[in-house]
Protein backbone atom coordinates (compact mmCIF):
# COMPACT_ATOMS: atom_id res chain seq x y z
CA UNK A 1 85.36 92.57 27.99
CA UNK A 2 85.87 91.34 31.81
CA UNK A 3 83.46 91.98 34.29
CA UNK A 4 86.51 94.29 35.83
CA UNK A 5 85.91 93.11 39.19
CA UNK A 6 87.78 95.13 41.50
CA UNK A 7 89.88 93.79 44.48
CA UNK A 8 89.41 96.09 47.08
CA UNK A 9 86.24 97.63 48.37
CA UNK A 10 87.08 101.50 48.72
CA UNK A 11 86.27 103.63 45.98
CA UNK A 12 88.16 106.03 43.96
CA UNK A 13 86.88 109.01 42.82
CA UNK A 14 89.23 110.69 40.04
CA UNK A 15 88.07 114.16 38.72
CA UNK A 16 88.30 115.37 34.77
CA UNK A 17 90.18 117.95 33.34
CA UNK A 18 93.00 119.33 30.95
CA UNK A 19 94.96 116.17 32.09
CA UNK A 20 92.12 113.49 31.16
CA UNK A 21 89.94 115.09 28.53
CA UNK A 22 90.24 111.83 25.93
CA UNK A 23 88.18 108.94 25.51
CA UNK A 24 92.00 107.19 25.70
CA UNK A 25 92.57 109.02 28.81
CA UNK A 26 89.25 108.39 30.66
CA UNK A 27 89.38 104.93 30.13
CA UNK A 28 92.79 104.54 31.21
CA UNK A 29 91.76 105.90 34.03
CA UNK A 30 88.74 103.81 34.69
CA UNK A 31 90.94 100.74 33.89
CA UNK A 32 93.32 101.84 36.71
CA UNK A 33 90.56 102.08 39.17
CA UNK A 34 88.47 104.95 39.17
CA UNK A 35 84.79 104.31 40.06
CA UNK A 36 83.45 107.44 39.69
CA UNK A 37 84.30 110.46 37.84
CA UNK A 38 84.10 114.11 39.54
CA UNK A 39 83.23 117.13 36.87
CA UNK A 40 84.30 120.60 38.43
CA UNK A 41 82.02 122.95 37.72
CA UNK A 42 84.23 125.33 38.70
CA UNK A 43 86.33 124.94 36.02
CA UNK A 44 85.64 125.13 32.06
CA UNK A 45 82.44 125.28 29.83
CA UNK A 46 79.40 123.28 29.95
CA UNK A 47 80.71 122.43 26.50
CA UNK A 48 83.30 120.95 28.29
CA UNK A 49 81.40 119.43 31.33
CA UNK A 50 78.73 118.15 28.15
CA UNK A 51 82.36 116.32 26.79
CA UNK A 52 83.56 114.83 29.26
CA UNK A 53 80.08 113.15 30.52
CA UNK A 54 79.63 111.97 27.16
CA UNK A 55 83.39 110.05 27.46
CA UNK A 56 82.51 108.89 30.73
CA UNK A 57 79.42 107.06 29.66
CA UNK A 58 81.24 105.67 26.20
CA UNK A 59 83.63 104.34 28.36
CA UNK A 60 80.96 102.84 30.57
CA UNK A 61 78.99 101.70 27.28
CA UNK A 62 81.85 99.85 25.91
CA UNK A 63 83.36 98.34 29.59
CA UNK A 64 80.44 96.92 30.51
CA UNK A 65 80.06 98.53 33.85
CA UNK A 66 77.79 101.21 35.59
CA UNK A 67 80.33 104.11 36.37
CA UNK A 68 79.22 107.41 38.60
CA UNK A 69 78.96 110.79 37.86
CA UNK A 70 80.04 113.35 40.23
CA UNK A 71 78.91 117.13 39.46
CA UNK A 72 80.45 119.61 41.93
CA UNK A 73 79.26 123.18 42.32
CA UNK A 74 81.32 125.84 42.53
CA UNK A 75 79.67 127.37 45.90
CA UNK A 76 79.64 131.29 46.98
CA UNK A 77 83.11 131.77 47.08
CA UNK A 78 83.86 135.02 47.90
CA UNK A 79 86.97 137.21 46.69
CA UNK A 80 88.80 140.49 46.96
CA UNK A 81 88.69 143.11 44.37
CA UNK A 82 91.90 143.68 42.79
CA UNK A 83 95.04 146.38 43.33
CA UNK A 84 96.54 149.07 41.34
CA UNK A 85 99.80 147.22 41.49
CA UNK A 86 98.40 143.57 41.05
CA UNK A 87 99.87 142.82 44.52
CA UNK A 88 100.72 144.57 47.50
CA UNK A 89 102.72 143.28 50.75
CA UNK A 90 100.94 143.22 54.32
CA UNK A 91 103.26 143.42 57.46
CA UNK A 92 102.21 142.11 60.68
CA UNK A 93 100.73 144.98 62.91
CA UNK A 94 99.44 147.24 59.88
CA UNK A 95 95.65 148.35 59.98
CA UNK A 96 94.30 147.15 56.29
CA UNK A 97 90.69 147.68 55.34
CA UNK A 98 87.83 146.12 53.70
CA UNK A 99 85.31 148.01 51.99
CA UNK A 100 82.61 148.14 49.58
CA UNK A 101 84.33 150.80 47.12
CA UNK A 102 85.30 149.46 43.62
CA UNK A 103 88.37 151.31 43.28
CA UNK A 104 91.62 149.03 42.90
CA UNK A 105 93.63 148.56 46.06
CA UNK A 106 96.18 149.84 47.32
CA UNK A 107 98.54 148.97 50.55
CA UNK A 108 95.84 150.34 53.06
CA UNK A 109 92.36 148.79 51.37
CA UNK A 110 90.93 146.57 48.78
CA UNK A 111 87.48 146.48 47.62
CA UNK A 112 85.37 143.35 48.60
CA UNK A 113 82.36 142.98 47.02
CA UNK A 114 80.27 140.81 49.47
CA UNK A 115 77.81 143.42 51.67
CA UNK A 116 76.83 139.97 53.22
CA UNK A 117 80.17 139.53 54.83
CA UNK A 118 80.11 143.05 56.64
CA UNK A 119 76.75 142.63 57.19
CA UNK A 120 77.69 139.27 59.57
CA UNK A 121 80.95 140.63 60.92
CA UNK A 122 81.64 141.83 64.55
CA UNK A 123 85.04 142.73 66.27
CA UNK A 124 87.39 140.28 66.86
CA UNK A 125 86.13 137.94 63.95
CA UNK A 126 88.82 136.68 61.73
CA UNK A 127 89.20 136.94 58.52
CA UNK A 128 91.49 134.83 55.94
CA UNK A 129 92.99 135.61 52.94
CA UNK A 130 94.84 133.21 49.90
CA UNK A 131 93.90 130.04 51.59
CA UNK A 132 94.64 131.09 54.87
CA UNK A 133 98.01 132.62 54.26
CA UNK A 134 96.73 135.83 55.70
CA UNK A 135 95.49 136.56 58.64
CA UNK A 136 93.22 139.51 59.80
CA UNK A 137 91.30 140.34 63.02
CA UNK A 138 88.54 142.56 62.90
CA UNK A 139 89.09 145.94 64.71
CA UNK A 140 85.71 147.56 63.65
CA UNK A 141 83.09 147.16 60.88
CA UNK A 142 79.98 148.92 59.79
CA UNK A 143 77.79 147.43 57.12
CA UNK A 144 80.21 149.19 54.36
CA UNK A 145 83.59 148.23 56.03
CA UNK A 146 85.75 146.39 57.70
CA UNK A 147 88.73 147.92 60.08
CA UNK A 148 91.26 144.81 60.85
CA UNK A 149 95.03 144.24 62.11
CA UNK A 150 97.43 141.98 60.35
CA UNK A 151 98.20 139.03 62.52
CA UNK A 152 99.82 137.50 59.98
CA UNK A 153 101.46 139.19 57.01
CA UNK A 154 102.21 138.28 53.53
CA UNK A 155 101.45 139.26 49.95
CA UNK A 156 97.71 139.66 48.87
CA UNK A 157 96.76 140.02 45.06
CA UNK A 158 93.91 140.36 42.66
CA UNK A 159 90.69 138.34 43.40
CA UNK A 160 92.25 136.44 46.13
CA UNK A 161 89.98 134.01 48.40
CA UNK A 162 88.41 135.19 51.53
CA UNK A 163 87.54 133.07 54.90
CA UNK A 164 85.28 134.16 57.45
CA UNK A 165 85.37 131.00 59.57
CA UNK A 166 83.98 132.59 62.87
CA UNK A 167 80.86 133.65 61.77
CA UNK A 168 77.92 131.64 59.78
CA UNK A 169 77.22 133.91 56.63
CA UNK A 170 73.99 135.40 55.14
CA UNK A 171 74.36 133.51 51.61
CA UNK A 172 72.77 130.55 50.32
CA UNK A 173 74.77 127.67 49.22
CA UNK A 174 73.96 128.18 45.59
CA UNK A 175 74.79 131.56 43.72
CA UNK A 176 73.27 132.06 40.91
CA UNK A 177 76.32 130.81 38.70
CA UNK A 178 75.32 127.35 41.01
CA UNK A 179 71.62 127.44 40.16
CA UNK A 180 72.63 127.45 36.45
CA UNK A 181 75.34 124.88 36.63
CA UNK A 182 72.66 122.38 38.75
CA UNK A 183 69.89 122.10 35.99
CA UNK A 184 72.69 121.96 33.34
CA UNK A 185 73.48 119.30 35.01
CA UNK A 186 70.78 117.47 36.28
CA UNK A 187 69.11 117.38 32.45
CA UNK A 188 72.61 116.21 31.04
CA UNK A 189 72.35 112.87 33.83
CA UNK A 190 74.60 113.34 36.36
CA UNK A 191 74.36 110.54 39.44
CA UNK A 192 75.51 112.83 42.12
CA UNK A 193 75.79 116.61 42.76
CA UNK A 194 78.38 117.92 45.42
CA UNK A 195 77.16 121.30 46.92
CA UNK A 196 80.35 123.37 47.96
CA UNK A 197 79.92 125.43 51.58
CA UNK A 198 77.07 123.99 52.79
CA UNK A 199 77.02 126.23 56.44
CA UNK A 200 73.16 124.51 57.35
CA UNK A 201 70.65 121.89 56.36
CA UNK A 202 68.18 124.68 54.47
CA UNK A 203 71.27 124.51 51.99
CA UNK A 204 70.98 120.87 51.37
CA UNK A 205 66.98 120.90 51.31
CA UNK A 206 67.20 124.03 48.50
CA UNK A 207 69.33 121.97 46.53
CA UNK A 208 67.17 118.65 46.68
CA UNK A 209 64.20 121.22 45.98
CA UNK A 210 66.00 121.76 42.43
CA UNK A 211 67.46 118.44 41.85
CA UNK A 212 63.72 117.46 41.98
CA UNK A 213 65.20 113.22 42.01
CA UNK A 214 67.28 113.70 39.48
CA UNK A 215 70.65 113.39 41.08
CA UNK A 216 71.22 112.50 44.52
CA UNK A 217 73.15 115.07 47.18
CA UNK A 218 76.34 115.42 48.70
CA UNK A 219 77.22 117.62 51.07
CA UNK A 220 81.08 118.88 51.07
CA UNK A 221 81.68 119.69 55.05
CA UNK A 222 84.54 122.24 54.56
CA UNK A 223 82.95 125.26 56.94
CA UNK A 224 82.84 125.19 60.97
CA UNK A 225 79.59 125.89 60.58
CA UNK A 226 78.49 122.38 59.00
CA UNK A 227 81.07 120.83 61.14
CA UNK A 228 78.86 122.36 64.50
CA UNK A 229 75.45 121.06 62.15
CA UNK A 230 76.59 118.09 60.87
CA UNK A 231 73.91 115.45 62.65
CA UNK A 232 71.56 117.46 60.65
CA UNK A 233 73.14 118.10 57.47
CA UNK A 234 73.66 114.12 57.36
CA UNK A 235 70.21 113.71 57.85
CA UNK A 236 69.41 115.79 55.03
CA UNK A 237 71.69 114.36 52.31
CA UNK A 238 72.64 111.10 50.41
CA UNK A 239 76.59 111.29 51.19
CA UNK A 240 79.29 113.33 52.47
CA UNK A 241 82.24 115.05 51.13
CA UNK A 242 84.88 115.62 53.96
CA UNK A 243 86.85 118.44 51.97
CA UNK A 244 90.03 119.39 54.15
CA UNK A 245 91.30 122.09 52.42
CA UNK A 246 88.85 124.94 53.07
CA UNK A 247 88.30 122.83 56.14
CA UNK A 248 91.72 123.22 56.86
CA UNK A 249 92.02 126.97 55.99
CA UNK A 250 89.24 127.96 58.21
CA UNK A 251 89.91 125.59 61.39
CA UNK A 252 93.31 125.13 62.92
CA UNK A 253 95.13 121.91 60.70
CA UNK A 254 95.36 119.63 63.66
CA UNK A 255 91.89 119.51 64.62
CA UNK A 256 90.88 118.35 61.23
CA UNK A 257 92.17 114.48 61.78
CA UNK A 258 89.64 113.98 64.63
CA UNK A 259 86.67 115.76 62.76
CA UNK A 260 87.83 113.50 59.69
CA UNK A 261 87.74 110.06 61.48
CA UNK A 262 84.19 111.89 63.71
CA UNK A 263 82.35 112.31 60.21
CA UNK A 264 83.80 109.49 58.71
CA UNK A 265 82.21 106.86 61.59
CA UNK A 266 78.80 108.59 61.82
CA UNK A 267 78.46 108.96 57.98
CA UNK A 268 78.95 104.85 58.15
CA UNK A 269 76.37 104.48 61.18
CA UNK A 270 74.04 106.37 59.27
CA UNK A 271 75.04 103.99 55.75
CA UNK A 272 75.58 106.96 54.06
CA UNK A 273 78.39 107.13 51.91
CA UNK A 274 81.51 109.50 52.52
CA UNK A 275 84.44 110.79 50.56
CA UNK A 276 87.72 112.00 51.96
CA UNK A 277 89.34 114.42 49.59
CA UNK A 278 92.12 117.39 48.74
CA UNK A 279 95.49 116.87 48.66
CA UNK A 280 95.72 113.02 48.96
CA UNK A 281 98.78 112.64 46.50
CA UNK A 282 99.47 116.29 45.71
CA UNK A 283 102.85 115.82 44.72
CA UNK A 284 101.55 113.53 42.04
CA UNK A 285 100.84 116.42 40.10
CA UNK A 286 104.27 116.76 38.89
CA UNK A 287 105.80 113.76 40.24
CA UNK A 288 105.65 110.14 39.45
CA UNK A 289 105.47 108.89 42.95
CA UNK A 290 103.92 110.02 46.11
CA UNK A 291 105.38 111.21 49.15
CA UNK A 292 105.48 108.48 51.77
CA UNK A 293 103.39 111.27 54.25
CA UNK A 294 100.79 110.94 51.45
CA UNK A 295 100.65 107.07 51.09
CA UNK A 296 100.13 106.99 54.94
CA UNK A 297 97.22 109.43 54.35
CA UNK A 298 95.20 107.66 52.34
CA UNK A 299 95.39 104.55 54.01
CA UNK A 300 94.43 106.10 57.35
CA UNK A 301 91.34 107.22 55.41
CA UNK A 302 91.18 103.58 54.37
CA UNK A 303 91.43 102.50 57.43
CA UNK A 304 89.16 104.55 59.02
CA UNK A 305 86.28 102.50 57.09
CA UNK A 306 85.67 105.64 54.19
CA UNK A 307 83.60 104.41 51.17
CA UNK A 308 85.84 106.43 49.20
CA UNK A 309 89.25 108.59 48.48
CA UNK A 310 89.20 111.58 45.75
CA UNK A 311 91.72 112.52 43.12
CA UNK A 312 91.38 116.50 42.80
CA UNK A 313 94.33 118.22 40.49
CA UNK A 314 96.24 114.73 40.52
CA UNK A 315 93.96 113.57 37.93
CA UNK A 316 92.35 116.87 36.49
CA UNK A 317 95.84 118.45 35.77
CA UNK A 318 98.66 116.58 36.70
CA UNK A 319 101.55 115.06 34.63
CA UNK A 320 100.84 111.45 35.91
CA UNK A 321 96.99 111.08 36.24
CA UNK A 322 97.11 107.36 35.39
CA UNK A 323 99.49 106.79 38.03
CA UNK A 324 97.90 108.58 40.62
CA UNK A 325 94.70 106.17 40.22
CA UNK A 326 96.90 103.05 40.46
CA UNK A 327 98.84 104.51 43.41
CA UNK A 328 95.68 105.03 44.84
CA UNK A 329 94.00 101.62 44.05
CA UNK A 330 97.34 99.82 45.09
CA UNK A 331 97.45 101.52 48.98
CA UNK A 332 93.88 100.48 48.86
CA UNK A 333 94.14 96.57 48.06
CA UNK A 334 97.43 96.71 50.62
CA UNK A 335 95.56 98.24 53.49
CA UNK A 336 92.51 95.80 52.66
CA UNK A 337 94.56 92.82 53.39
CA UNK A 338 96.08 93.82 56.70
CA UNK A 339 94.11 91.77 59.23
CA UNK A 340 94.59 95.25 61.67
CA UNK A 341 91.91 96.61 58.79
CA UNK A 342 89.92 94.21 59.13
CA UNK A 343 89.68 94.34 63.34
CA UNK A 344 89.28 98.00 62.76
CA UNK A 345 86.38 97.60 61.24
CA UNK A 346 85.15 95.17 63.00
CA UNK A 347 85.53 97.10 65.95
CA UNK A 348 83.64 100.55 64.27
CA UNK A 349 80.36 98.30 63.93
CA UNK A 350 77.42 100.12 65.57
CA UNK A 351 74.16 98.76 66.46
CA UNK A 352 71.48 98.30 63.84
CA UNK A 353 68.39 100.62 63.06
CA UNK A 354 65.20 98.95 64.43
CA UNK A 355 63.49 97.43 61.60
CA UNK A 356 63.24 93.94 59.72
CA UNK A 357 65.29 95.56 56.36
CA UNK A 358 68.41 96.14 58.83
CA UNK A 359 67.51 92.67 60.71
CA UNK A 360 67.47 91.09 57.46
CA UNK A 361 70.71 93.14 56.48
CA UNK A 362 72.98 92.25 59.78
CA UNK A 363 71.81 88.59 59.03
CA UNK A 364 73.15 88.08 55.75
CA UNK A 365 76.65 89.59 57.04
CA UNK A 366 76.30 86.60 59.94
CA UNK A 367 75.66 84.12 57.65
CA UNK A 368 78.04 85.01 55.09
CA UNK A 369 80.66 84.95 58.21
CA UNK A 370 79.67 82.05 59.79
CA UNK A 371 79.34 79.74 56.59
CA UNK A 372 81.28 78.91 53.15
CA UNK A 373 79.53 81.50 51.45
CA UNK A 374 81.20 83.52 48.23
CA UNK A 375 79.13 86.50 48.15
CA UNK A 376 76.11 89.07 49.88
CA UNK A 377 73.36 89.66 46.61
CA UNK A 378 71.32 92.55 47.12
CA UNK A 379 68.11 93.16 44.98
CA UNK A 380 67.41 96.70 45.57
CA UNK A 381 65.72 99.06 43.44
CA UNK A 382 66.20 102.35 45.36
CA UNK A 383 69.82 101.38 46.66
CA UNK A 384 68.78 101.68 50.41
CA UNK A 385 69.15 97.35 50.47
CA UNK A 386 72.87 97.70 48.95
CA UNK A 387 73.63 100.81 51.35
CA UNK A 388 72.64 98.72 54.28
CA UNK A 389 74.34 95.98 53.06
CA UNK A 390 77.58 98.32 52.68
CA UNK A 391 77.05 99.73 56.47
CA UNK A 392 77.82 96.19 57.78
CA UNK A 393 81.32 96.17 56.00
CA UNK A 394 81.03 92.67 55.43
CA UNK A 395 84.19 90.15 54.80
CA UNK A 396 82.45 89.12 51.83
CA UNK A 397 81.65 90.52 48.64
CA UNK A 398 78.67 92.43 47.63
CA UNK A 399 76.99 92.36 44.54
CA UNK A 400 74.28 95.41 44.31
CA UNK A 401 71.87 93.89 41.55
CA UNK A 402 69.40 96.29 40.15
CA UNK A 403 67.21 96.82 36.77
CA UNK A 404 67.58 101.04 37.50
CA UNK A 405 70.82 101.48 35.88
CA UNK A 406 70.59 105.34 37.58
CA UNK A 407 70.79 103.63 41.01
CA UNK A 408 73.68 101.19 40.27
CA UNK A 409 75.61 104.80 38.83
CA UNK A 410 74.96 105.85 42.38
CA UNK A 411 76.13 103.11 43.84
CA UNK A 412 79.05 102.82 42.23
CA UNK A 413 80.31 105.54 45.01
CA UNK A 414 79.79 103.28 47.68
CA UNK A 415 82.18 100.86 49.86
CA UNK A 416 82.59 97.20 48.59
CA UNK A 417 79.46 97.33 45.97
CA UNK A 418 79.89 95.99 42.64
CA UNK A 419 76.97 96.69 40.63
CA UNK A 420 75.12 94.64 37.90
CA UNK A 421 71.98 96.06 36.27
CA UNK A 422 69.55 93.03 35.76
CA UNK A 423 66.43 92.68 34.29
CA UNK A 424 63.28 93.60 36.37
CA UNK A 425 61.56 90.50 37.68
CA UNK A 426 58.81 90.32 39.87
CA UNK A 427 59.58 86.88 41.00
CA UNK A 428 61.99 86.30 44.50
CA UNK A 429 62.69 83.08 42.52
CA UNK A 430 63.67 84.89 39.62
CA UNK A 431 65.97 87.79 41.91
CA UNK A 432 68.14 84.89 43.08
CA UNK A 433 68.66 83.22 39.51
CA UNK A 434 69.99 86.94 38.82
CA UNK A 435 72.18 86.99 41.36
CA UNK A 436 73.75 83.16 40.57
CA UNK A 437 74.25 84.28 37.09
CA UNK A 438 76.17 87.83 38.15
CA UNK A 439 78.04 85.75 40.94
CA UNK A 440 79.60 83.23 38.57
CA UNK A 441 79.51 85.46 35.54
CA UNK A 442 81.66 88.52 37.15
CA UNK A 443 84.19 85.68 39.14
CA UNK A 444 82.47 85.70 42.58
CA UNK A 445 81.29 82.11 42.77
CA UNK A 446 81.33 78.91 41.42
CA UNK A 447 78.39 76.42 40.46
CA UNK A 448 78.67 74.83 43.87
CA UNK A 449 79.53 77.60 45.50
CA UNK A 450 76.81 79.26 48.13
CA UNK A 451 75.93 82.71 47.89
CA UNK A 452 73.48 84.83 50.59
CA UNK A 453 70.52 87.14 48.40
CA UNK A 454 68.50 89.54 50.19
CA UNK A 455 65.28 91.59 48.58
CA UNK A 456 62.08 93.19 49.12
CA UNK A 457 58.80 91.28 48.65
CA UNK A 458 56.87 92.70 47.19
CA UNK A 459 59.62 94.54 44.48
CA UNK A 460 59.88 97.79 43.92
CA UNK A 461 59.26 99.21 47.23
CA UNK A 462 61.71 101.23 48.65
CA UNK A 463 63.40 99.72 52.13
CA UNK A 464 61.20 96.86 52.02
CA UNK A 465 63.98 93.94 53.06
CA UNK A 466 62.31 91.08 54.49
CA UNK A 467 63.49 88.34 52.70
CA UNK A 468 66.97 86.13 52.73
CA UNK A 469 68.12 82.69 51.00
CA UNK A 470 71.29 81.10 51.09
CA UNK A 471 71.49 79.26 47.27
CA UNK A 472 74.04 77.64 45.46
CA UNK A 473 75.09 79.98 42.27
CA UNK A 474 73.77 77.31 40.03
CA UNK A 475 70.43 78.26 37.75
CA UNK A 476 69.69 75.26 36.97
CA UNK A 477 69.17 73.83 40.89
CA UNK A 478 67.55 77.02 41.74
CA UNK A 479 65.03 76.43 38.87
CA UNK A 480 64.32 72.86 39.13
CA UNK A 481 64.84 72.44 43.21
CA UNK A 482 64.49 76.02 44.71
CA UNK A 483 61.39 76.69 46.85
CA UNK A 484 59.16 79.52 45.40
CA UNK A 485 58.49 82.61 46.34
């Protein structure tokens, strides 16, 4: 099979369910674009999360290429009890209460079962109901109850979601369901896990506590709290997840553009990577086509430099899950090749890191821009060489080469990467035949053609880059005329 090069450097991210539960389906889907695969551990068994992985990596065994694996955890989310009725209508002005008492509901109270939330409440706080649909403000609370007035009315039924976005909460990012799901996860050989509601960095350190290395974190920003702590919860993870629609439910809509495009730019000066996600192509899930509003979307996520856009219940449970991915990929290789992307870009470059790997980094992008040269090779063990590499946003290629197939999984998540496990060497000499072989082998280069490689001397040190060559991607004049190590 091809080497499936891609022609654009965003990633997709499509997530697994009902919709694309097939080996047929998954590869399809992989074939369209997807890069990396999100399992929702929200929904369905780890019977079902154990399937699906296993699909993922038959596909990958039989393509040829290192594909990621995305876990997401389900997070605290917190709920109302349920009503006599099932439902019950709130008018605007009406005093409704929260309490602690199991009974079902009725039109003046509902049970909610979360002493944390009363225990963090204060008059005037807000709280939101059915994905913000409902609005309450809090008239007076004890640490049994909450008194509040409809602002805004509407119908409120069993179990349904409840916001508190004015307050940070008492609960740790992982419930016990979360906990279970992690290590179920981690031992099956996930490449990422997504922790849902992270409020602080404790959350994030927790979770790397019980990851113990073997996946790496993303954050999901969806509360004002991580919003206000984001410098430090990007300090603590591996990537970010900007997730608009609890985002959205808890903050008014229009300021989540600018915090969008605010993450988005210091996720990228920190080369971390970052996903945008919800709602990208919603009305893919029963329709063939996008909206036009959604196209435009996604490509001002593409534009604003992302490393990757996310496929939630387009791909999981929609009708057309193979032609979300190619919508997707398509209004990524059109936005690519509009030279306003490219000065955009250009223009978001910050200033590197002291240090000789980022020296050596912001080198190979001159060089690569200043010469005939078909490709950026990174050697990198850890990742951290490719993820600099990646930061620049080179015009370029990149080719991440690697003999950890775990990292090149990871990688596979990040902007304009295409990974190649090699074999180890412990050579320089021997890194750059590796990378003329994957540069004319995968359609980058040409025997004459010049390619830049970067790597670590001595290998296998993590963020060691000190070393650059320009080559030809010829083996044979890199064996016979090449200057040692």
């Amino acid at each position: 099979m091809t080497s499936l090069r891609r022609q654009r450097n965003v990633k997709i991210v499509a997530t697994l369910g009902p919709a694309s539960d097939t080996y047929e389906m998954i590869r399809s889907l992989f074939l369209a674009g997807a890069d990396v695969f999100r399992l929702n551990m929200s929904h369905g068994t780890h019977e079902d999360i154990a399937r699906r992985h296993a699909l993922v990596r038959q596909v990958e065994a039989e393509v040829g290429r290192p594909i990621g694996i995305l876990a997401d955890l389900q997070g605290p989310k917190l709920r109302c009890g349920t009503f006599a009725a099932g439902s019950v209508m709130l008018e605007k002005g009406q005093r409704f209460r929260f309490d602690l008492d199991p009974a079902e509901g009725d039109a003046s109270r509902v049970c909610l079962p979360h002493p944390e939330i009363f225990a963090a409440l204060a008059p005037g706080a807000t709280l939101l109901v059915n994905d913000g649909k409902l609005r309450m403000r809090v008239l007076d609370c004890s640490p049994g109850h909450a008194t509040t007035e409809v602002v805004v009315g509407g119908e409120i039924s069993n179990r349904k979601g409840v916001n508190v976005p004015d307050v940070v909460l008492p609960l740790a990012a992982l419930s016990p369901k979360d906990r279970g799901d992690l290590e179920f996860a981690c031992n099956l050989g996930i490449d990422w896990l997504a922790l849902s509601f992270v409020q602080r960095p404790s959350d994030v350190f927790e979770a790397r506590e019980l990851a113990d290395g073997r996946a790496a974190i993303l954050s999901k920003i969806e509360k004002p709290a991580a919003v206000n702590a984001f410098a430090e919860i990007l300090e603590a993870s591996d990537g970010i997840m900007v997730a608009r629609g609890d985002l959205g439910v808890e903050l008014p809509v229009h300021q989540v553009p600018p915090i969008q495009k605010r993450l988005t730019r210091a996720c990228r000066a920190a080369g971390k990577p970052v996903i945008v996600a919800t709602q990208m192509l919603e009305s893919m899930i029963s329709a063939p086509v996008p909206t036009r509003a959604e196209v435009s979307d996604v490509a001002t996520a593409i534009y604003e430099g992302v490393d990757a856009v996310m496929l939630s219940a387009e791909s999981a449970a929609g009708d057309y899950p193979v032609q979300a991915v190619t919508t997707m990929s398509n209004v990524a290789e059109a936005v690519e090749q509009d030279e306003i992307y490219r000065q955009v870009i250009d223009a978001q470059h910050t200033a590197a890191h002291s240090g000789v790997s980022d020296a050596i980094t912001v080198a190979a992008r001159e060089v690569a821009e200043t010469t005939k040269v078909k490709a950026i090779c990174c050697f990198s063990h850890s990742g951290k060489t490719a993820l600099l590499a990646a930061r620049e946003r080179p015009r370029v290629p990149i080719i991440a080469l690697t003999p950890m197939v775990g990292t090149a999984r990871r990688l596979a998540l990040s902007w304009g990467l295409h990974c190649v496990v090699v074999p180890e060497v412990d050579r320089f000499k021997m890194a750059v035949v590796s990378a003329a072989r994957a540069a004319r082998e995968d359609g980058f280069a040409a025997e004459d053609d010049r390619i830049v490689v970067t790597a670590g001397i001595p290998f296998g040190v993590s963020g060691s880059t000190n070393i650059l060559r320009v080559a030809t991607a010829n083996e044979r004049a890199i064996y016979e005329g090449g200057a040692e190590d």
